[in-house]
PDB file of N, CA and C in Angstrom:
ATOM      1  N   UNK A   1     -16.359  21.590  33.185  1.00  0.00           N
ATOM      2  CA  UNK A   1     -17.595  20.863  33.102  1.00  0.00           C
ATOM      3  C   UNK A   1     -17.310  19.399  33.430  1.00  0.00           C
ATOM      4  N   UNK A   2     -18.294  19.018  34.376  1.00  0.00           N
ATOM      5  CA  UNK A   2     -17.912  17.873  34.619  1.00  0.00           C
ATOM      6  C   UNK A   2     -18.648  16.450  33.798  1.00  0.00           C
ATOM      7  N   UNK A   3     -18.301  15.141  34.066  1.00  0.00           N
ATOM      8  CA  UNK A   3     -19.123  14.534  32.824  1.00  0.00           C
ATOM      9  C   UNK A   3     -20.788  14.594  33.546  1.00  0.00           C
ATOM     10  N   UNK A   4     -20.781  14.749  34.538  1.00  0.00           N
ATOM     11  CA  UNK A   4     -22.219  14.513  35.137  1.00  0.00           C
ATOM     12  C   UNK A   4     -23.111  15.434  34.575  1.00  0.00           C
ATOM     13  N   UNK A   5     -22.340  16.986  34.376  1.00  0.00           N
ATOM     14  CA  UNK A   5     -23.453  17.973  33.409  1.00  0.00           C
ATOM     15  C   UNK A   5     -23.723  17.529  32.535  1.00  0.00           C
ATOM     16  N   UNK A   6     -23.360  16.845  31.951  1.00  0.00           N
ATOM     17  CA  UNK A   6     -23.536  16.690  30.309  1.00  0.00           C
ATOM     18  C   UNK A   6     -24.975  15.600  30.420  1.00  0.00           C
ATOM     19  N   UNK A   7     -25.832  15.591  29.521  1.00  0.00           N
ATOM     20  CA  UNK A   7     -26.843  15.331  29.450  1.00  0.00           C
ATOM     21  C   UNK A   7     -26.462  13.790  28.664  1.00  0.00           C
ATOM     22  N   UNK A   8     -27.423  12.960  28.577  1.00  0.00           N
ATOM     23  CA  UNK A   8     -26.996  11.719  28.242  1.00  0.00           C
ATOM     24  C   UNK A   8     -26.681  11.756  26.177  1.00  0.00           C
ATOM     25  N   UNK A   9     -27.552  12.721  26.009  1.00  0.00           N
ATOM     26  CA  UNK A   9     -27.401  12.420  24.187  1.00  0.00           C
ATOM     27  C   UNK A   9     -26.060  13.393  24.235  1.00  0.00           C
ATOM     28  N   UNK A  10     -25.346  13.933  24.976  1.00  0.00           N
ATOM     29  CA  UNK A  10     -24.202  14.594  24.804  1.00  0.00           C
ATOM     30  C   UNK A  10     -22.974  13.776  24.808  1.00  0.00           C
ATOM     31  N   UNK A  11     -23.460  12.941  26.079  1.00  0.00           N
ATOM     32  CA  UNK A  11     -22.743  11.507  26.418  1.00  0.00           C
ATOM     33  C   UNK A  11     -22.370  10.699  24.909  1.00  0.00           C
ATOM     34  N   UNK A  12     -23.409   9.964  24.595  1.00  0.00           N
ATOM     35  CA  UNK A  12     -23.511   9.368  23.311  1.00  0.00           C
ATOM     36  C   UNK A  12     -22.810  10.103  22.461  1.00  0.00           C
ATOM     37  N   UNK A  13     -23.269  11.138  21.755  1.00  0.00           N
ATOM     38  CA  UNK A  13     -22.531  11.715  20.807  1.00  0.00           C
ATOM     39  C   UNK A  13     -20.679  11.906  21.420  1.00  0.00           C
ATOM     40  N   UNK A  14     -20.467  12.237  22.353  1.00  0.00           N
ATOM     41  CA  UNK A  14     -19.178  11.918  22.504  1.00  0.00           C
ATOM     42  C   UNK A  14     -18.364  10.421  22.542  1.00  0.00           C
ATOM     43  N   UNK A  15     -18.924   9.708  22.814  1.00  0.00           N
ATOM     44  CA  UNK A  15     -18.701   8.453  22.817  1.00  0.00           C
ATOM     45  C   UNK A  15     -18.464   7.915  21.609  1.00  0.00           C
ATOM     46  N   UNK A  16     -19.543   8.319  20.183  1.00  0.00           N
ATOM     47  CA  UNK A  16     -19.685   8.445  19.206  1.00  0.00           C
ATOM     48  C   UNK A  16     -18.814   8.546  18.179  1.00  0.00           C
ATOM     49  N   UNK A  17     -17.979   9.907  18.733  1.00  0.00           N
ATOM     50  CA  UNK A  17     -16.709  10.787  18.196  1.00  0.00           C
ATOM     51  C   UNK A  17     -15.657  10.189  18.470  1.00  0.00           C
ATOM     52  N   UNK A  18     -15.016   9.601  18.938  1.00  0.00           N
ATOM     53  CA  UNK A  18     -13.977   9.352  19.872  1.00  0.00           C
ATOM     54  C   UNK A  18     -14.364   7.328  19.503  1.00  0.00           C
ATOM     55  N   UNK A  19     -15.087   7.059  18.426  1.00  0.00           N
ATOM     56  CA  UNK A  19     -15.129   5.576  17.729  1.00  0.00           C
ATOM     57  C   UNK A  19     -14.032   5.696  16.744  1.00  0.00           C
ATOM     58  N   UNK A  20     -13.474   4.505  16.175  1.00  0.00           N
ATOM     59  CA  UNK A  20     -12.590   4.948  15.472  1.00  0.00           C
ATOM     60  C   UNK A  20     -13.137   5.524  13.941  1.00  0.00           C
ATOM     61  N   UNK A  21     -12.400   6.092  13.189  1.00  0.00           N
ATOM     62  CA  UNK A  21     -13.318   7.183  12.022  1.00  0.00           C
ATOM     63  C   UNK A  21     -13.324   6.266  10.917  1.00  0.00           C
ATOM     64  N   UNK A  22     -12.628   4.838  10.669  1.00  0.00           N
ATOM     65  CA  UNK A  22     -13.104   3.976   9.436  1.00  0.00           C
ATOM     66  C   UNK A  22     -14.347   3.086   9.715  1.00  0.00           C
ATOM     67  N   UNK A  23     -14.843   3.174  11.122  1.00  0.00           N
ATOM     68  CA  UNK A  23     -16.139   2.387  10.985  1.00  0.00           C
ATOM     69  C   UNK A  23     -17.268   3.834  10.130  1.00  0.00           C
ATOM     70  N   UNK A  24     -17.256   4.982  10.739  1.00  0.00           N
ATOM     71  CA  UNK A  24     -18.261   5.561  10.027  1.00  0.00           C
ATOM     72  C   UNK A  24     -17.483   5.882   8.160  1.00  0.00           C
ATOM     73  N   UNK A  25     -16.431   6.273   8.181  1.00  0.00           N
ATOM     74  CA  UNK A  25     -16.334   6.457   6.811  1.00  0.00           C
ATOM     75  C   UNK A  25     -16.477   5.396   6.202  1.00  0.00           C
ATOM     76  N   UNK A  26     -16.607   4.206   6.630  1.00  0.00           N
ATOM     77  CA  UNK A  26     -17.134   2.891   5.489  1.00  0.00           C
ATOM     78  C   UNK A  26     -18.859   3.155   5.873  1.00  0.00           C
ATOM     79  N   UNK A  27     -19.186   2.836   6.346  1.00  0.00           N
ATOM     80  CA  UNK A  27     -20.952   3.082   6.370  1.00  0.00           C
ATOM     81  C   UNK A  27     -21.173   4.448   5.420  1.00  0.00           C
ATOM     82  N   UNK A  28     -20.618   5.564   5.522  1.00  0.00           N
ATOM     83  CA  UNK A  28     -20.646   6.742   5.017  1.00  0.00           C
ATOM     84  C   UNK A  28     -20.956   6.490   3.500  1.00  0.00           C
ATOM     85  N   UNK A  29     -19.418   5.236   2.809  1.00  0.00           N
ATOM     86  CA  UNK A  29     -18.945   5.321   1.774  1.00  0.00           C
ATOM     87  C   UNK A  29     -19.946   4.509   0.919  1.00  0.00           C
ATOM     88  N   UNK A  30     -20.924   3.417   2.195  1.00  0.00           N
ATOM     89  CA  UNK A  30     -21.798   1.876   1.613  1.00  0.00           C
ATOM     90  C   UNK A  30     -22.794   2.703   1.043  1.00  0.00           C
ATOM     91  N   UNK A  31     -23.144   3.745   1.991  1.00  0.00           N
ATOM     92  CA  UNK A  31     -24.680   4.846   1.657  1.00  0.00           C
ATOM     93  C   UNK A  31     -24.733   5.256   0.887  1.00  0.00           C
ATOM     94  N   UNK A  32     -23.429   6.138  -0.097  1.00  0.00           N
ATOM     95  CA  UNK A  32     -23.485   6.592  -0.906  1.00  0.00           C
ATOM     96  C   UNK A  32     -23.903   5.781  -2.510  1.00  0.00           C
ATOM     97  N   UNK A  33     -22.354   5.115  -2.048  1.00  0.00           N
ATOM     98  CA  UNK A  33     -22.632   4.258  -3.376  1.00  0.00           C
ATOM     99  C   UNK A  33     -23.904   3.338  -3.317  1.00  0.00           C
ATOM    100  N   UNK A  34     -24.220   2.814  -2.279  1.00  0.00           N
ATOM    101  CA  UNK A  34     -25.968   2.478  -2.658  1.00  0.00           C
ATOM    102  C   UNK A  34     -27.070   3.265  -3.291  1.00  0.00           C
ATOM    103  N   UNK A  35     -26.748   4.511  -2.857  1.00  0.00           N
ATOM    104  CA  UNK A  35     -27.765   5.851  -3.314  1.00  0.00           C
ATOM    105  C   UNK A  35     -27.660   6.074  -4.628  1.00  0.00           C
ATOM    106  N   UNK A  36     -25.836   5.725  -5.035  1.00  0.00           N
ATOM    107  CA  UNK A  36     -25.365   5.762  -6.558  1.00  0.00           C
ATOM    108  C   UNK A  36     -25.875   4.789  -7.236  1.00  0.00           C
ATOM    109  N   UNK A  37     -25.882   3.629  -7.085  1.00  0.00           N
ATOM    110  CA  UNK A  37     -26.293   2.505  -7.634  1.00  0.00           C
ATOM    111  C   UNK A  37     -27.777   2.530  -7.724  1.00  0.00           C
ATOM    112  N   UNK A  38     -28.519   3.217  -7.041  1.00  0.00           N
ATOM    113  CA  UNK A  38     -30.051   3.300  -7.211  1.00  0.00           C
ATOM    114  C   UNK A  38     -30.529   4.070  -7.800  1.00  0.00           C
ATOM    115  N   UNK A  39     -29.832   5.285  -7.875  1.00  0.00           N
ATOM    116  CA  UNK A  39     -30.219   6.797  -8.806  1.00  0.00           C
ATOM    117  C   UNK A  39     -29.838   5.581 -10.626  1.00  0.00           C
ATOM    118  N   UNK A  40     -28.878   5.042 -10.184  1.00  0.00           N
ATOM    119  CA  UNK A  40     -28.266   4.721 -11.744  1.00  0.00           C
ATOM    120  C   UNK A  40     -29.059   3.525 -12.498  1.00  0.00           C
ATOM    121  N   UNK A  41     -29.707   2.768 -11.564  1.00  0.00           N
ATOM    122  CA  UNK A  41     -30.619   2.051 -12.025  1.00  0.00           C
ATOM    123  C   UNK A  41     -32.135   2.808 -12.183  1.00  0.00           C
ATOM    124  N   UNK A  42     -32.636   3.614 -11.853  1.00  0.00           N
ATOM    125  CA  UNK A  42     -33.842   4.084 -11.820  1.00  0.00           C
ATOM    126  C   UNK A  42     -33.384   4.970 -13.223  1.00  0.00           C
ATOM    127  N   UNK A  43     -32.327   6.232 -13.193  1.00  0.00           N
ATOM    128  CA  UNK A  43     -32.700   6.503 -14.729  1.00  0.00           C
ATOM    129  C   UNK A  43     -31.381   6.435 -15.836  1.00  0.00           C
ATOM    130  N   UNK A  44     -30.374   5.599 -15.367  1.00  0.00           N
ATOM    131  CA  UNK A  44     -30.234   4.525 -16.445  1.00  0.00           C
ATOM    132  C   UNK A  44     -30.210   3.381 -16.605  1.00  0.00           C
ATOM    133  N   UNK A  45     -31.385   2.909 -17.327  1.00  0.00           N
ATOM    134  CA  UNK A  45     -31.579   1.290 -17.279  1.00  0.00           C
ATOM    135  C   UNK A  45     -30.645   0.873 -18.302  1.00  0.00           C
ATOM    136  N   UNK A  46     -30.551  -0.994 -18.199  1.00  0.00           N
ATOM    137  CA  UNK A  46     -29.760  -1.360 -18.840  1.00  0.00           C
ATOM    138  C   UNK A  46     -30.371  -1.865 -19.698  1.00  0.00           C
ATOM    139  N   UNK A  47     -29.376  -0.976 -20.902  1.00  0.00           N
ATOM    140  CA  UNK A  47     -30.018  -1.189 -22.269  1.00  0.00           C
ATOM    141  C   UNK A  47     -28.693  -1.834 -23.227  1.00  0.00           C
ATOM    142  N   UNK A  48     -27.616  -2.541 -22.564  1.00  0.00           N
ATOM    143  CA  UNK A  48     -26.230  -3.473 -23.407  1.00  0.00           C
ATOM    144  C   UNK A  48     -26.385  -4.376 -22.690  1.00  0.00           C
ATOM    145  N   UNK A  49     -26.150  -5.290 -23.750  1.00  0.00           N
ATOM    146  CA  UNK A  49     -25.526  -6.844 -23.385  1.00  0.00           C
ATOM    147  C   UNK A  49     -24.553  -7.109 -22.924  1.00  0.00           C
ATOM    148  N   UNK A  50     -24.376  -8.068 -21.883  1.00  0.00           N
ATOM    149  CA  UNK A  50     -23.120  -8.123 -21.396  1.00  0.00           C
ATOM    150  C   UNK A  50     -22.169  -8.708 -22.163  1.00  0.00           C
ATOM    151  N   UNK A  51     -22.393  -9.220 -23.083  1.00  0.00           N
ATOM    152  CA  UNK A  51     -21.054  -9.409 -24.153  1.00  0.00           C
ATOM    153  C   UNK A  51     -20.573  -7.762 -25.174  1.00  0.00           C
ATOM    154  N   UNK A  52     -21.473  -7.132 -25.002  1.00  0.00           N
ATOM    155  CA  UNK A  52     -21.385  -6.027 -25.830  1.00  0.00           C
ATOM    156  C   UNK A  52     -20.544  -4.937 -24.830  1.00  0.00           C
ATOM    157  N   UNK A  53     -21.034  -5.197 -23.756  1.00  0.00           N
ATOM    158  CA  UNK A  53     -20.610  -4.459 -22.606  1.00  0.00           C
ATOM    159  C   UNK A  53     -19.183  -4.414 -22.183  1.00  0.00           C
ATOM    160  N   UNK A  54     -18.571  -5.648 -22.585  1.00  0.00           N
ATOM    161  CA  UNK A  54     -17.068  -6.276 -22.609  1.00  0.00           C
ATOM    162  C   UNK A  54     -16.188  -5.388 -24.134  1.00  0.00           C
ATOM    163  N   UNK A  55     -17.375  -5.446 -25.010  1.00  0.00           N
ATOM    164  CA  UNK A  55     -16.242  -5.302 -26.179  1.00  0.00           C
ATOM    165  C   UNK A  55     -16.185  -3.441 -25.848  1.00  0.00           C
ATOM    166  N   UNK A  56     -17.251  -3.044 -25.505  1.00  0.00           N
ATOM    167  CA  UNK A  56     -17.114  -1.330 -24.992  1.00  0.00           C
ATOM    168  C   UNK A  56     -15.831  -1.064 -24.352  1.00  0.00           C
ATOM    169  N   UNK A  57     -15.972  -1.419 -23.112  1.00  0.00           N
ATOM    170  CA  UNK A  57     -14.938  -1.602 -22.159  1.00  0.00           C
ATOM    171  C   UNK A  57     -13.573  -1.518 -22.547  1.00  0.00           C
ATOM    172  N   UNK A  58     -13.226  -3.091 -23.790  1.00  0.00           N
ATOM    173  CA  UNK A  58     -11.986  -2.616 -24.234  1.00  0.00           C
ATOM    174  C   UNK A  58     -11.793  -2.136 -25.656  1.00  0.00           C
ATOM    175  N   UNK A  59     -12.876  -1.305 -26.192  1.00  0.00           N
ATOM    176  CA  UNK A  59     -12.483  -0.483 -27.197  1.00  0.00           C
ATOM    177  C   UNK A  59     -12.157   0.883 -26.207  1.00  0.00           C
ATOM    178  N   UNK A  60     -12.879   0.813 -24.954  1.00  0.00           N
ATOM    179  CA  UNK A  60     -12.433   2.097 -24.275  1.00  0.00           C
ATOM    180  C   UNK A  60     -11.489   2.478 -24.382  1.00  0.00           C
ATOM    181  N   UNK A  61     -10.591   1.303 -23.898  1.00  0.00           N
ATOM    182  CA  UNK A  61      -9.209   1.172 -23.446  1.00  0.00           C
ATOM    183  C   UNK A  61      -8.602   1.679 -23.939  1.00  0.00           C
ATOM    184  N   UNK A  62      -8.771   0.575 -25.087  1.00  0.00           N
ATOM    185  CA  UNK A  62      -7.441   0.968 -26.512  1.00  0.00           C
ATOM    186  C   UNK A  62      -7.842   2.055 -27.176  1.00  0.00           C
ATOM    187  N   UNK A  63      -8.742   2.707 -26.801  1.00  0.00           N
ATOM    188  CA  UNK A  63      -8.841   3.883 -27.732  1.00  0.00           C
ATOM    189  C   UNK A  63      -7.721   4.981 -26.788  1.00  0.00           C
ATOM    190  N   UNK A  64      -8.040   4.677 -25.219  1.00  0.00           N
ATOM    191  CA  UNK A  64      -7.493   5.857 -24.687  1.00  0.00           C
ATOM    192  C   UNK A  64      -6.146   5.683 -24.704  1.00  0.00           C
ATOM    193  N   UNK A  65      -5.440   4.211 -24.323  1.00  0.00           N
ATOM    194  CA  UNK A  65      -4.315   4.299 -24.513  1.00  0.00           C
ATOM    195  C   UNK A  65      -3.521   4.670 -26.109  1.00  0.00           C
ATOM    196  N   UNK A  66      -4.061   4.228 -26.636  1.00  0.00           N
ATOM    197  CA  UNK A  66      -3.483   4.707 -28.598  1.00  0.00           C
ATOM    198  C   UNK A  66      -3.702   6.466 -28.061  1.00  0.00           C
ATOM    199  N   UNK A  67      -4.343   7.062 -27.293  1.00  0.00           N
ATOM    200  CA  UNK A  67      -3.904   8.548 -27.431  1.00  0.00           C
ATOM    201  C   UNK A  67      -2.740   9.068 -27.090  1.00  0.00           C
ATOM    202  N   UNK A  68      -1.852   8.059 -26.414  1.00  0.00           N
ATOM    203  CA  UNK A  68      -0.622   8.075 -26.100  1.00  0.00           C
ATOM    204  C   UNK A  68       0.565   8.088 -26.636  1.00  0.00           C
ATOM    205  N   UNK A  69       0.200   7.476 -27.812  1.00  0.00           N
ATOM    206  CA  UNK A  69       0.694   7.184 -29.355  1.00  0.00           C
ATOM    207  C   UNK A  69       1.989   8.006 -29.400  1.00  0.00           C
ATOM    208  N   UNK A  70       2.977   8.457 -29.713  1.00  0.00           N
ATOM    209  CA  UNK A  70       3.866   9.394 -29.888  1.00  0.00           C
ATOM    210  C   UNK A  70       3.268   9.747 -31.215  1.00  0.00           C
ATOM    211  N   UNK A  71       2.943   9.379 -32.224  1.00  0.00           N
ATOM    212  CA  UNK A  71       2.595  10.017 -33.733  1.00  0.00           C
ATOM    213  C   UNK A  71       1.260  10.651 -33.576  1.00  0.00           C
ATOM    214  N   UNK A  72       0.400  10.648 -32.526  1.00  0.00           N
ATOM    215  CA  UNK A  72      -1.128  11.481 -32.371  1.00  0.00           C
ATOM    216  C   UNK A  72      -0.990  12.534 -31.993  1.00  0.00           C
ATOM    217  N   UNK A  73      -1.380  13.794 -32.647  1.00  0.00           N
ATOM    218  CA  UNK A  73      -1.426  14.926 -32.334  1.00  0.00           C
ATOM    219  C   UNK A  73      -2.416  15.413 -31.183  1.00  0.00           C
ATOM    220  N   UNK A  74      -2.324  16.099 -30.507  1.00  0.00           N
ATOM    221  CA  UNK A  74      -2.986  16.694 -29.543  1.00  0.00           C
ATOM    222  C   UNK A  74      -4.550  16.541 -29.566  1.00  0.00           C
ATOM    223  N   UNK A  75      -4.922  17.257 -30.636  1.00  0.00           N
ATOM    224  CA  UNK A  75      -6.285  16.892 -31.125  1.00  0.00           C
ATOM    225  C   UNK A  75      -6.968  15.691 -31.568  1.00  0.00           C
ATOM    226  N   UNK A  76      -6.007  14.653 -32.144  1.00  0.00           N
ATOM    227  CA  UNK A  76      -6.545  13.588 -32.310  1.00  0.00           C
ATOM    228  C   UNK A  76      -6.356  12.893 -31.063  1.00  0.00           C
ATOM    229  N   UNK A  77      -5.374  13.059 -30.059  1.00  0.00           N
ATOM    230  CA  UNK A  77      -5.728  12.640 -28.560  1.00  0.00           C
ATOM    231  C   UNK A  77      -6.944  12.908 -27.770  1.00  0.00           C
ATOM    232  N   UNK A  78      -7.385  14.207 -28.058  1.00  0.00           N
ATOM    233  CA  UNK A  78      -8.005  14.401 -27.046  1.00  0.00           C
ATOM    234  C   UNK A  78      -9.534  13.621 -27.491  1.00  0.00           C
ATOM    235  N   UNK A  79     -10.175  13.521 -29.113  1.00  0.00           N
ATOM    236  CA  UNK A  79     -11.099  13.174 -29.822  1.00  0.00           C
ATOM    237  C   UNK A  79     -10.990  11.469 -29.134  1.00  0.00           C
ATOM    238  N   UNK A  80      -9.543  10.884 -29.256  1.00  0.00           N
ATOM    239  CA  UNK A  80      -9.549   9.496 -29.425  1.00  0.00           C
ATOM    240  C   UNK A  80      -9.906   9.346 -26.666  1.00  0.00           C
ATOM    241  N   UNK A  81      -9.679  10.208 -26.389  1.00  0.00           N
ATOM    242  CA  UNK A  81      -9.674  10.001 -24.802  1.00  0.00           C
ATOM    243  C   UNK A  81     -11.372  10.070 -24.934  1.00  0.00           C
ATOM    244  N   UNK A  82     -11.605  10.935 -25.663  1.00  0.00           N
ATOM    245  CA  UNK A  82     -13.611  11.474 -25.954  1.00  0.00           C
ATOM    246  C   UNK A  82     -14.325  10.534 -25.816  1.00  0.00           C
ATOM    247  N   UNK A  83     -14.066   9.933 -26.928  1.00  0.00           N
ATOM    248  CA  UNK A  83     -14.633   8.311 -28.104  1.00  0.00           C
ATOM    249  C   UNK A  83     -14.583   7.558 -26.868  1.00  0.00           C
ATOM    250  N   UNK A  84     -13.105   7.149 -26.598  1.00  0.00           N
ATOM    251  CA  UNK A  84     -13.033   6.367 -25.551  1.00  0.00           C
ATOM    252  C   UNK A  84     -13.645   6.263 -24.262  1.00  0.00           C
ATOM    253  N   UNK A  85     -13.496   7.063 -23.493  1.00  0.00           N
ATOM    254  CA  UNK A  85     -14.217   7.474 -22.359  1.00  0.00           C
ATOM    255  C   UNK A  85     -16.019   7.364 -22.604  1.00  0.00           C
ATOM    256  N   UNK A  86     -16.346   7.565 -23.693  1.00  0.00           N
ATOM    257  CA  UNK A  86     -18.167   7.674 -23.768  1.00  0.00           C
ATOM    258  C   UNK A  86     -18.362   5.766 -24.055  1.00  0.00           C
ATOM    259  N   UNK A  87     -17.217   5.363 -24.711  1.00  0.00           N
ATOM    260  CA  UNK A  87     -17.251   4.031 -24.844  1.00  0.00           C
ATOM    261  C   UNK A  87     -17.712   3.139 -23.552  1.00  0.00           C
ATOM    262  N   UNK A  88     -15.964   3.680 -22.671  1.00  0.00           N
ATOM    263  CA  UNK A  88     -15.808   2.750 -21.364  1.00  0.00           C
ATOM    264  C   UNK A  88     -16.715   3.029 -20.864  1.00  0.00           C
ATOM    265  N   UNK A  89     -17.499   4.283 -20.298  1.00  0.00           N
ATOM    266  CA  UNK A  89     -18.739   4.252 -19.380  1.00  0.00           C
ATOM    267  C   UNK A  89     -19.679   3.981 -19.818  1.00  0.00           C
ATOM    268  N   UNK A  90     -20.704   3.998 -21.153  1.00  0.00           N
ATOM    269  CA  UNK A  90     -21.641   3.053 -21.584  1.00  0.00           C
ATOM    270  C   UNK A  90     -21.214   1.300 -20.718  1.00  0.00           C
ATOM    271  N   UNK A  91     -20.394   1.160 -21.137  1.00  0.00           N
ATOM    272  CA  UNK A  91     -20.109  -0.035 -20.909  1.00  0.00           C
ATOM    273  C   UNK A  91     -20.260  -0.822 -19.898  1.00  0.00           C
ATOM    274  N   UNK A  92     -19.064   0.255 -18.696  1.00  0.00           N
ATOM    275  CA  UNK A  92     -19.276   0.008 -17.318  1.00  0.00           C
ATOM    276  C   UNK A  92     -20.698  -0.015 -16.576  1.00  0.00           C
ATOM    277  N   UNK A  93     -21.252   1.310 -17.164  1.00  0.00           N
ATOM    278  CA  UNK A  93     -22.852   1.445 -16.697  1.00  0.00           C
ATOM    279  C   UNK A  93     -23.841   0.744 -17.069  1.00  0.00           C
ATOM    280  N   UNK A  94     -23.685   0.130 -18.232  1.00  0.00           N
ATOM    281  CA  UNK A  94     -24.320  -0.800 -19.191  1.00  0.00           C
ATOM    282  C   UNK A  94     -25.590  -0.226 -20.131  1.00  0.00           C
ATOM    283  N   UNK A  95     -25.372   1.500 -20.114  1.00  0.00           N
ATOM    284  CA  UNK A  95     -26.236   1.764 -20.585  1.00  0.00           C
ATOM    285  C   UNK A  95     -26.030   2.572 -21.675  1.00  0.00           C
ATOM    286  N   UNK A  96     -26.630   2.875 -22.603  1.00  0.00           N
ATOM    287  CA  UNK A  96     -26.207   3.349 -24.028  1.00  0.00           C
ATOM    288  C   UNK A  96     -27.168   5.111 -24.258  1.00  0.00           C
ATOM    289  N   UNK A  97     -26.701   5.630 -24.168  1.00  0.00           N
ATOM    290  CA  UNK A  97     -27.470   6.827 -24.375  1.00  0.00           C
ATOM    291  C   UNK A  97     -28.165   6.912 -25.954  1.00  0.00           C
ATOM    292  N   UNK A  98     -27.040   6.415 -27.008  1.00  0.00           N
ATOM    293  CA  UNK A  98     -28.133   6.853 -28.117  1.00  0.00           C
ATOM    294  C   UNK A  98     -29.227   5.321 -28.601  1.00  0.00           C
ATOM    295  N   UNK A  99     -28.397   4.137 -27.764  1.00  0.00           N
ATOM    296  CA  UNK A  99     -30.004   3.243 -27.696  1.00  0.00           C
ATOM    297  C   UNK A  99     -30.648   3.802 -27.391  1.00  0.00           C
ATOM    298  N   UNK A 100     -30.886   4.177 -26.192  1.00  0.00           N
ATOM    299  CA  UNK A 100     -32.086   5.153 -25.574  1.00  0.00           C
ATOM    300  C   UNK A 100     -32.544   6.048 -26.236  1.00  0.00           C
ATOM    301  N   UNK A 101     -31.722   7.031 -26.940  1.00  0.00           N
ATOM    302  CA  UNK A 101     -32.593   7.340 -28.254  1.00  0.00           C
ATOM    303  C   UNK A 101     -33.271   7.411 -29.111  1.00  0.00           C
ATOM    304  N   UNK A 102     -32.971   5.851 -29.037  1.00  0.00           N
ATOM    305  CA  UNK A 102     -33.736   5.349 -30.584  1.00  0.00           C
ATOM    306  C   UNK A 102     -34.513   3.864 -29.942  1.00  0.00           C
ATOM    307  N   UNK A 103     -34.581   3.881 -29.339  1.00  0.00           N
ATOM    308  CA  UNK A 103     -35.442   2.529 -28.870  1.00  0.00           C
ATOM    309  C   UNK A 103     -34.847   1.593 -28.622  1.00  0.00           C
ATOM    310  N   UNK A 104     -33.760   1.264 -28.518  1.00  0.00           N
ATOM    311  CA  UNK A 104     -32.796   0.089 -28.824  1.00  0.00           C
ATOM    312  C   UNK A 104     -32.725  -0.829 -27.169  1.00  0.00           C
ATOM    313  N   UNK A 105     -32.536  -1.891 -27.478  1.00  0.00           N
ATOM    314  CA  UNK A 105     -32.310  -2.483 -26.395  1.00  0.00           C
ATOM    315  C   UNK A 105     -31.924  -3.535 -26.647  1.00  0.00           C
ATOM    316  N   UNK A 106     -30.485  -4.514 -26.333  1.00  0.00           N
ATOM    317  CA  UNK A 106     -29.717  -5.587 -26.503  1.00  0.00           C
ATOM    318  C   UNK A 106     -29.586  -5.947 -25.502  1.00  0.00           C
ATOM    319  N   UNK A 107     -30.182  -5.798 -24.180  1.00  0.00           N
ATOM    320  CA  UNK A 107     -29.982  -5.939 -22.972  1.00  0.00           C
ATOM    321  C   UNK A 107     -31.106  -7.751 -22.964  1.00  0.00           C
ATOM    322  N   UNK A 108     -30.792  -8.565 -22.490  1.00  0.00           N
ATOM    323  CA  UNK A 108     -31.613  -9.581 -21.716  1.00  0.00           C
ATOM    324  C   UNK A 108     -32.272  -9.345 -20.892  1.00  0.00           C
ATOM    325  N   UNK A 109     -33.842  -9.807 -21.161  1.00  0.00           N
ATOM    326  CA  UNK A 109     -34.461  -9.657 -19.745  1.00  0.00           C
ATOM    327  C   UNK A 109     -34.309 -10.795 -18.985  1.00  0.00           C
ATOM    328  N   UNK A 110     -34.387 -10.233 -17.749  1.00  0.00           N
ATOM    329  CA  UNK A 110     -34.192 -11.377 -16.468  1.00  0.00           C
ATOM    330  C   UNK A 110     -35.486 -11.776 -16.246  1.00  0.00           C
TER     331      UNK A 110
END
């Protein structure tokens, strides 16, 4: 086949392919996480303060690293990675599931 068969949107799309593959996997990667960041603001709003949001963060931490502990048993590791982990992502996300529960909101309005 020569290139002259090829129809012009065949053209393009080959031209397309043959770009290098980190210009589309970054556009790929901007879309998503924009799509992420918009799903996450539409249904979880922010309901922590950003000083509160800090102390989450590193109770995360230290909760997950103390599971490391040599004296913590298995089970109290996995409870203390639990705790921790529901900590750090409230935090990161800035949003509190059982505020939302209960009405709560420490968040500033802008």
């Amino acid at each position: 086949m020569e290139k002259s068969d090829l129809n012009p949107l065949s053209l393009a799309t080959v031209s397309i392919l043959r770009e290098p593959p980190g210009l589309f996997a970054k556009l790929k990667e901007q879309v998503m996480v924009d799509a992420m960041v918009k799903f996450l603001k539409k249904n979880f709003p922010s309901n922590v303060e950003k000083s509160e949001r800090a102390v989450r963060i590193a109770c995360g931490v230290v909760l997950i690293a103390a599971s490391f502990m040599d004296f913590v048993t298995r089970d109290q590791a996995f409870w203390l990675v639990f705790v921790g982990w529901l900590s750090l992502m409230s935090g990161v996300v800035s949003h509190c599931p059982v505020y939302r529960l209960f009405g709560i909101n420490t968040a500033k309005k802008d």
